[in-house]
N, C-alpha and C. Protein backbone atom coordinates (compact mmCIF):
# COMPACT_ATOMS: atom_id res chain seq x y z
N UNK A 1 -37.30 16.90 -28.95
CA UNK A 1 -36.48 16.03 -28.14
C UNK A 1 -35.81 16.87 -27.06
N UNK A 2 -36.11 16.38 -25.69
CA UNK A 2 -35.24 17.23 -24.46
C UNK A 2 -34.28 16.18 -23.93
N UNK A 3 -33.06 16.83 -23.98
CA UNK A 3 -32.01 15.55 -23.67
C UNK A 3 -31.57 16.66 -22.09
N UNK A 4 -31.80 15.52 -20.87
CA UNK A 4 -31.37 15.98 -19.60
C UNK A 4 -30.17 15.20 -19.13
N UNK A 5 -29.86 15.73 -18.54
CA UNK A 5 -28.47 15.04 -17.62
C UNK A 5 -28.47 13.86 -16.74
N UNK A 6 -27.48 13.22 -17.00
CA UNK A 6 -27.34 12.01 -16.44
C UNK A 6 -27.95 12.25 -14.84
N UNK A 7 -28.22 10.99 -14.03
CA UNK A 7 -28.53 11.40 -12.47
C UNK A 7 -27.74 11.71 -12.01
N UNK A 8 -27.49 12.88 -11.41
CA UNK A 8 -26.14 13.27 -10.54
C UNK A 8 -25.17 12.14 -9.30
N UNK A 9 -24.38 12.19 -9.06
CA UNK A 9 -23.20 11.75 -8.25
C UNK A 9 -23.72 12.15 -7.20
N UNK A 10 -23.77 13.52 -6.65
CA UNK A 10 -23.74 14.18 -5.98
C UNK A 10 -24.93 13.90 -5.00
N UNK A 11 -24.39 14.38 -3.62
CA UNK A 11 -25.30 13.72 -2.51
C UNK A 11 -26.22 14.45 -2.15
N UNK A 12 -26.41 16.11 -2.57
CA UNK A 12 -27.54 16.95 -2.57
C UNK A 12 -28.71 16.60 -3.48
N UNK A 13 -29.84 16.28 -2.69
CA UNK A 13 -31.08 15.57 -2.92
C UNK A 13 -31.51 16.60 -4.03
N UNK A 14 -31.50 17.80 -3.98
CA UNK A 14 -32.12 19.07 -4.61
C UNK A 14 -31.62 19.15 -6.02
N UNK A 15 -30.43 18.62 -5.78
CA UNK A 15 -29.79 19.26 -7.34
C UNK A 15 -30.42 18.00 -8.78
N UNK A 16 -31.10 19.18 -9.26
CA UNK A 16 -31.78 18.24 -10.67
C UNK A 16 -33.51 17.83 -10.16
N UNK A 17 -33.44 18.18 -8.72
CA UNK A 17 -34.63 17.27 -8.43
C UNK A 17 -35.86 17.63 -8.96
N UNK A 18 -36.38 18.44 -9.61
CA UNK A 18 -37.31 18.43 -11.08
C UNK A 18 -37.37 17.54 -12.24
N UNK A 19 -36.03 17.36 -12.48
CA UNK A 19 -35.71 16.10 -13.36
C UNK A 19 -36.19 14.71 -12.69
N UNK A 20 -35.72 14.58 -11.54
CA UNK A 20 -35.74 13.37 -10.74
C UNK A 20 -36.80 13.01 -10.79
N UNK A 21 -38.19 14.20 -10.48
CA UNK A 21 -39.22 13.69 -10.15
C UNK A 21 -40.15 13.25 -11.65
N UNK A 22 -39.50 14.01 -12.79
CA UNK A 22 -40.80 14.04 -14.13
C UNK A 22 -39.98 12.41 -14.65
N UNK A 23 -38.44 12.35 -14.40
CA UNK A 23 -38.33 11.37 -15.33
C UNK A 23 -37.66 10.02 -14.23
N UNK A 24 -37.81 8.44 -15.46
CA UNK A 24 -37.00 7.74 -14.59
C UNK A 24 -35.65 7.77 -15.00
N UNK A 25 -34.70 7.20 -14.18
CA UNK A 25 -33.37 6.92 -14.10
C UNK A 25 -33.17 5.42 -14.29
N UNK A 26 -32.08 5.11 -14.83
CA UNK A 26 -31.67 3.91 -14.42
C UNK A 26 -30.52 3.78 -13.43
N UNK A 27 -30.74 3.17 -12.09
CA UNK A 27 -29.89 2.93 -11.18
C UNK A 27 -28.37 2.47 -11.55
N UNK A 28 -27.19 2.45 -11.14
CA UNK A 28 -26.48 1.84 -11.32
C UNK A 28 -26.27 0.32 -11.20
N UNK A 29 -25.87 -0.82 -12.07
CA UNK A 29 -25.78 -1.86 -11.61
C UNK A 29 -24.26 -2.04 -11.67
N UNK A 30 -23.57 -2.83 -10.23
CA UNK A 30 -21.74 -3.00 -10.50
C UNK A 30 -21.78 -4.54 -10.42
N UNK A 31 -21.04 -4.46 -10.98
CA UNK A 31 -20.27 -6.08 -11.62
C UNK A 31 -19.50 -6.38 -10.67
N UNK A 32 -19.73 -8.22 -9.82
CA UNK A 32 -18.84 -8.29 -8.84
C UNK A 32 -17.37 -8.91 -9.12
N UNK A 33 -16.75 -8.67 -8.57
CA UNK A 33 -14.91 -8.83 -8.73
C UNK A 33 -15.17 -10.45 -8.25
N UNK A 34 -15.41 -10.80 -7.17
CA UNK A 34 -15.20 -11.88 -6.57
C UNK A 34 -15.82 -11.93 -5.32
N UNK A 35 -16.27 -13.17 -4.77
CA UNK A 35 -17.32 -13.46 -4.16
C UNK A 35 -15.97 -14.26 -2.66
N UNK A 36 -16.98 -13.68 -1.05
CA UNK A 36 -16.06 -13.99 -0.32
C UNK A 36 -16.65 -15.08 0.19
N UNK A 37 -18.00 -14.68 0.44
CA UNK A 37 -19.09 -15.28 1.25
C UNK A 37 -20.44 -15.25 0.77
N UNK A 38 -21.76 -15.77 1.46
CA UNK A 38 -22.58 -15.32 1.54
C UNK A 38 -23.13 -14.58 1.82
N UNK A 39 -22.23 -13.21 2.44
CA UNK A 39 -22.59 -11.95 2.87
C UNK A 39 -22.04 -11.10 2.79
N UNK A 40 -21.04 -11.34 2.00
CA UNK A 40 -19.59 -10.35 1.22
C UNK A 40 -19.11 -10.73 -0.16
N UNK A 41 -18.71 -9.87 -0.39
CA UNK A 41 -18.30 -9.86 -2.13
C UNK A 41 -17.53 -8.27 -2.47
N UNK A 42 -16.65 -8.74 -3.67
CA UNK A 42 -15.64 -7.39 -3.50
C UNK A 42 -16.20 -6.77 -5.15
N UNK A 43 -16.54 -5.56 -5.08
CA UNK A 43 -16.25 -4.84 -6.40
C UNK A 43 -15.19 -4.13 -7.09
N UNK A 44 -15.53 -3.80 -8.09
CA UNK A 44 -13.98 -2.99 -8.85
C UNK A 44 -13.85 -1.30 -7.85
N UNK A 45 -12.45 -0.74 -8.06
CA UNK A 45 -12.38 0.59 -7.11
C UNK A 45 -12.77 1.50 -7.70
N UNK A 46 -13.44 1.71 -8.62
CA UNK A 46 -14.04 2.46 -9.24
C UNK A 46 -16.13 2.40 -9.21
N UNK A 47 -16.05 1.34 -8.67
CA UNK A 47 -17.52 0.86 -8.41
C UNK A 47 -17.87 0.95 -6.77
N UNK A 48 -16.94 0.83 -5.50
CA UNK A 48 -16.91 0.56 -4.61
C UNK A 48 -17.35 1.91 -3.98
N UNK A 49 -17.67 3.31 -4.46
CA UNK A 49 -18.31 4.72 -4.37
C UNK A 49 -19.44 4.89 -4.41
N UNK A 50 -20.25 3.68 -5.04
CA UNK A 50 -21.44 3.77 -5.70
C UNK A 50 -22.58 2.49 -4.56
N UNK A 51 -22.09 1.62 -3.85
CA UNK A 51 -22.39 1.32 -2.37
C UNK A 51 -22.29 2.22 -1.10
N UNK A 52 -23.47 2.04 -0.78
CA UNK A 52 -24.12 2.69 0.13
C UNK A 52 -23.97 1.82 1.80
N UNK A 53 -23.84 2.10 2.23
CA UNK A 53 -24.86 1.80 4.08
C UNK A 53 -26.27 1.57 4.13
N UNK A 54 -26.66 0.53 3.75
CA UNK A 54 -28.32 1.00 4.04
C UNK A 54 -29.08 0.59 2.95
N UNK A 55 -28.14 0.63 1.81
CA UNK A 55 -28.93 0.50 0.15
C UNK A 55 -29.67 -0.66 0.19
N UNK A 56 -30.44 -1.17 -0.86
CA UNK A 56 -30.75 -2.44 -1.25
C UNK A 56 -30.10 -3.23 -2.34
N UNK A 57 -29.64 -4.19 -2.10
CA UNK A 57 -28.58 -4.77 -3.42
C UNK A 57 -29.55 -6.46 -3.44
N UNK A 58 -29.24 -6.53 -4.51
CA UNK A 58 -29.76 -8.36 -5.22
C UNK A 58 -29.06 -8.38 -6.10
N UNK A 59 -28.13 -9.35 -5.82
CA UNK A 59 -27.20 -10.45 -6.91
C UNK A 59 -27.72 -11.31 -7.63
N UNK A 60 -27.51 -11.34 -8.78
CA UNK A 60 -27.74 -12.29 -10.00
C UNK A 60 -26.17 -12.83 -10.49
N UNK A 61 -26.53 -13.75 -11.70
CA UNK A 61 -25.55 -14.24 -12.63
C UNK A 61 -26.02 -13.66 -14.00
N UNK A 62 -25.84 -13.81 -14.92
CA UNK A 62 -25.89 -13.27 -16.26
C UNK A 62 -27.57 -13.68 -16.72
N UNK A 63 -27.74 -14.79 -16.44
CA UNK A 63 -28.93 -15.16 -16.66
C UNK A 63 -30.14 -15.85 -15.75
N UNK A 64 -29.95 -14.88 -14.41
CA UNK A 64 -30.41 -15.32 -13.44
C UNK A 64 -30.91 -16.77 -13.13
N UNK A 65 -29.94 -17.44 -13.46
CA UNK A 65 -30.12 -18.89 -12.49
C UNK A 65 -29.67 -18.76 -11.15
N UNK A 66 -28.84 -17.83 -10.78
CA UNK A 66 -28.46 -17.46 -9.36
C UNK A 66 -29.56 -15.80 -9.22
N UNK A 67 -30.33 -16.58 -8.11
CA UNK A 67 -31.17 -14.64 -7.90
C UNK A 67 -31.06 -14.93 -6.60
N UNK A 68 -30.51 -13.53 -5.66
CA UNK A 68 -30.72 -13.42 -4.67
C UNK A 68 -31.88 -12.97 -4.04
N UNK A 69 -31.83 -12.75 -2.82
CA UNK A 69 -33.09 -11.69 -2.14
C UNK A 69 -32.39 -10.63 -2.38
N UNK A 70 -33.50 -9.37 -1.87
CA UNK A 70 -33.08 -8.42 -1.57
C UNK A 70 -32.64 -7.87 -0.37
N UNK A 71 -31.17 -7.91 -0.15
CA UNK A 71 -30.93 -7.44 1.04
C UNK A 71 -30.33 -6.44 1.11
N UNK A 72 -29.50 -5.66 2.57
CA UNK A 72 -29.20 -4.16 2.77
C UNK A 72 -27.93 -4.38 3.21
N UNK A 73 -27.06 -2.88 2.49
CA UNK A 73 -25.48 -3.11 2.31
C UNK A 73 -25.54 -2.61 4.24
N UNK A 74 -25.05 -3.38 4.93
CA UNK A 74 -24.24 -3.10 6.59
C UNK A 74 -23.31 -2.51 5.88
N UNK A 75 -22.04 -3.08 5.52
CA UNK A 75 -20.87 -2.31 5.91
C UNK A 75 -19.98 -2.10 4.47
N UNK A 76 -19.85 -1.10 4.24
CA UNK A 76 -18.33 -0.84 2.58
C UNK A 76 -17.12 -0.06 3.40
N UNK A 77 -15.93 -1.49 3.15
CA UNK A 77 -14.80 -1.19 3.24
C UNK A 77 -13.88 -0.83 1.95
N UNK A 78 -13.91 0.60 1.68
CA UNK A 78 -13.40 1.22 0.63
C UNK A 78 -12.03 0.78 0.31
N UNK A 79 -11.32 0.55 1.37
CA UNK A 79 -9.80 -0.51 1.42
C UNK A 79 -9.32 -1.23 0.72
N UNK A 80 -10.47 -2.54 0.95
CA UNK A 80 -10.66 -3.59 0.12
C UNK A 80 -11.52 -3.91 -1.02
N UNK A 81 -12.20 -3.17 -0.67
CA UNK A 81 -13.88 -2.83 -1.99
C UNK A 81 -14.60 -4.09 -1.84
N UNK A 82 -14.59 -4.28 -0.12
CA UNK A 82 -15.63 -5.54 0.16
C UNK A 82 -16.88 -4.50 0.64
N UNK A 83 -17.84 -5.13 0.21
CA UNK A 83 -19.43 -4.90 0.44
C UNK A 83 -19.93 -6.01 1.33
N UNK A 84 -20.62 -5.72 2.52
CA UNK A 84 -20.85 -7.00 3.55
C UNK A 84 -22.92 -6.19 3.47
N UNK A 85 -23.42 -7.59 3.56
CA UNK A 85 -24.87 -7.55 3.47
C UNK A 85 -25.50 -7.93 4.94
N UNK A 86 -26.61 -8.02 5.28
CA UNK A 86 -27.54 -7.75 6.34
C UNK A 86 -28.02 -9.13 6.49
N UNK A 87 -27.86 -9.92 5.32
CA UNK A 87 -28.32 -11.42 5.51
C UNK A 87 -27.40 -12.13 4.03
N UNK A 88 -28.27 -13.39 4.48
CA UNK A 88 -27.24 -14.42 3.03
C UNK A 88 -27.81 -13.95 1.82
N UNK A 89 -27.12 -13.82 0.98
CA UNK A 89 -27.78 -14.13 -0.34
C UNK A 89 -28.04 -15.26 -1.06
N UNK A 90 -27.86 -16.34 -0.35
CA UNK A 90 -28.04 -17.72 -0.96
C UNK A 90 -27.56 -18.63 -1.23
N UNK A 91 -25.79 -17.97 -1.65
CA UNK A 91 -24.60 -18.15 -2.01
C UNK A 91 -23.87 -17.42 -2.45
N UNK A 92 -22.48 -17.51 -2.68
CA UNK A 92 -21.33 -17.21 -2.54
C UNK A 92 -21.19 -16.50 -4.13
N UNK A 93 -20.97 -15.14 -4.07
CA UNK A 93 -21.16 -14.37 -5.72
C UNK A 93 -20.14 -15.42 -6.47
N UNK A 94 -19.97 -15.09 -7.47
CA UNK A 94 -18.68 -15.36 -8.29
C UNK A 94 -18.06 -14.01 -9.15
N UNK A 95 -17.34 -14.21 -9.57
CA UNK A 95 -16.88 -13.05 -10.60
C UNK A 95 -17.51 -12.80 -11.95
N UNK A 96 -18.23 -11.92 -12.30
CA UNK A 96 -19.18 -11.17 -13.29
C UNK A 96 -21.11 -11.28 -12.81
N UNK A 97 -20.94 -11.77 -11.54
CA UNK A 97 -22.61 -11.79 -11.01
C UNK A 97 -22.48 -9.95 -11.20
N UNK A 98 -23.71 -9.59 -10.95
CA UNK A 98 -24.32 -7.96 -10.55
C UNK A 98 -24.68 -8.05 -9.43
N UNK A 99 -24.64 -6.27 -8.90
CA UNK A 99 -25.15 -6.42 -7.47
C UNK A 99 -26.20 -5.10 -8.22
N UNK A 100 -27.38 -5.43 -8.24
CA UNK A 100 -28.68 -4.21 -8.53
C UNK A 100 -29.36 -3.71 -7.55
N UNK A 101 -29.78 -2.53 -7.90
CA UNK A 101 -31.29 -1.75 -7.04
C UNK A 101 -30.57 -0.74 -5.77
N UNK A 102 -29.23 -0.69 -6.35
CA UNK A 102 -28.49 -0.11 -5.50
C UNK A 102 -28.76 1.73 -4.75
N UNK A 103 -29.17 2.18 -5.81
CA UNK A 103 -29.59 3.66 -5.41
C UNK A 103 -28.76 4.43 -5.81
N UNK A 104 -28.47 5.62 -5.73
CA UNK A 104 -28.20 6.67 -6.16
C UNK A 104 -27.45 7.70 -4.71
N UNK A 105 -26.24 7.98 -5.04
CA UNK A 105 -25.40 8.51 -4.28
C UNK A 105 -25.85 9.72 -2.96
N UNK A 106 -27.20 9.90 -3.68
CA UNK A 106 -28.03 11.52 -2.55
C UNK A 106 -29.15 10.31 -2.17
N UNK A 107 -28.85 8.93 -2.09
CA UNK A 107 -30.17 8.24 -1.25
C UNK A 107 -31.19 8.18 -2.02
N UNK A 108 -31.05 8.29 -3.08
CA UNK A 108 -32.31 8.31 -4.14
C UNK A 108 -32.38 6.27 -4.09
N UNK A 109 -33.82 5.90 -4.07
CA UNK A 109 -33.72 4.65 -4.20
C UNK A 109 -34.02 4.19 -5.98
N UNK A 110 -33.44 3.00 -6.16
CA UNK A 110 -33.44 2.55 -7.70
C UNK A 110 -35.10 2.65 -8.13
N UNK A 111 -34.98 2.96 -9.75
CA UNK A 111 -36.68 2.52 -10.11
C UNK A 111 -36.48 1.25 -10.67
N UNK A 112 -37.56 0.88 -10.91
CA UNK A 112 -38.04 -0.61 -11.06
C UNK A 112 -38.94 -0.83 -12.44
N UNK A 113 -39.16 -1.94 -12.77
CA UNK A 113 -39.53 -2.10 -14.05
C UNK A 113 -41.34 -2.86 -13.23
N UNK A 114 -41.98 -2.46 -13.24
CA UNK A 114 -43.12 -3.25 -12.38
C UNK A 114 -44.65 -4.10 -13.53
């Protein structure tokens, strides 16, 4: 049994990247606080580090009767811990939807179950 380290935080692509490449990761998924719009939604301040510029995010509900597309985070206001998207998601989050496929802090993109 080889037990490796969690995926790093850290925004240097290099560090671990042997690991990165032999094994998968699971991306982070954050739980939304509350829903503003169809193109905004706020997370917890402890989650609001882990959105990107650029990422790919898709909102669900617990049991995906709400699935979004996949769209790309425009803008994180760390302030407020609003996340604003590139298009609609369909509708308006609520509080305990997910925002997934988010990526990894050095730009690493999420893996996928295919």
């Amino acid at each position: 049994m080889i037990d490796i380290a969690r995926y790093p935080e850290s925004t240097d692509k290099s560090q671990n990247q042997l690991y990165k490449l032999i094994h998968a990761f699971f991306s982070p998924s954050v739980e939304i606080v509350s829903g503003i719009s169809a193109t905004q939604f706020t997370v917890g301040a402890g989650d609001i580090g882990k959105m990107k510029v650029g990422a790919t995010v898709q909102v669900h509900d617990y049991d995906y009767t709400n699935l979004s597309d996949e769209v790309k985070v425009s803008a994180v206001d760390t302030g407020t811990n609003t996340v604003t998207v590139d298009a609609s998601l369909g509708f308006t989050p609520t509080a305990g939807m997910r925002a997934e496929y988010i990526g990894f802090s050095d730009g690493g993109g999420a893996y996928r179950y295919i």
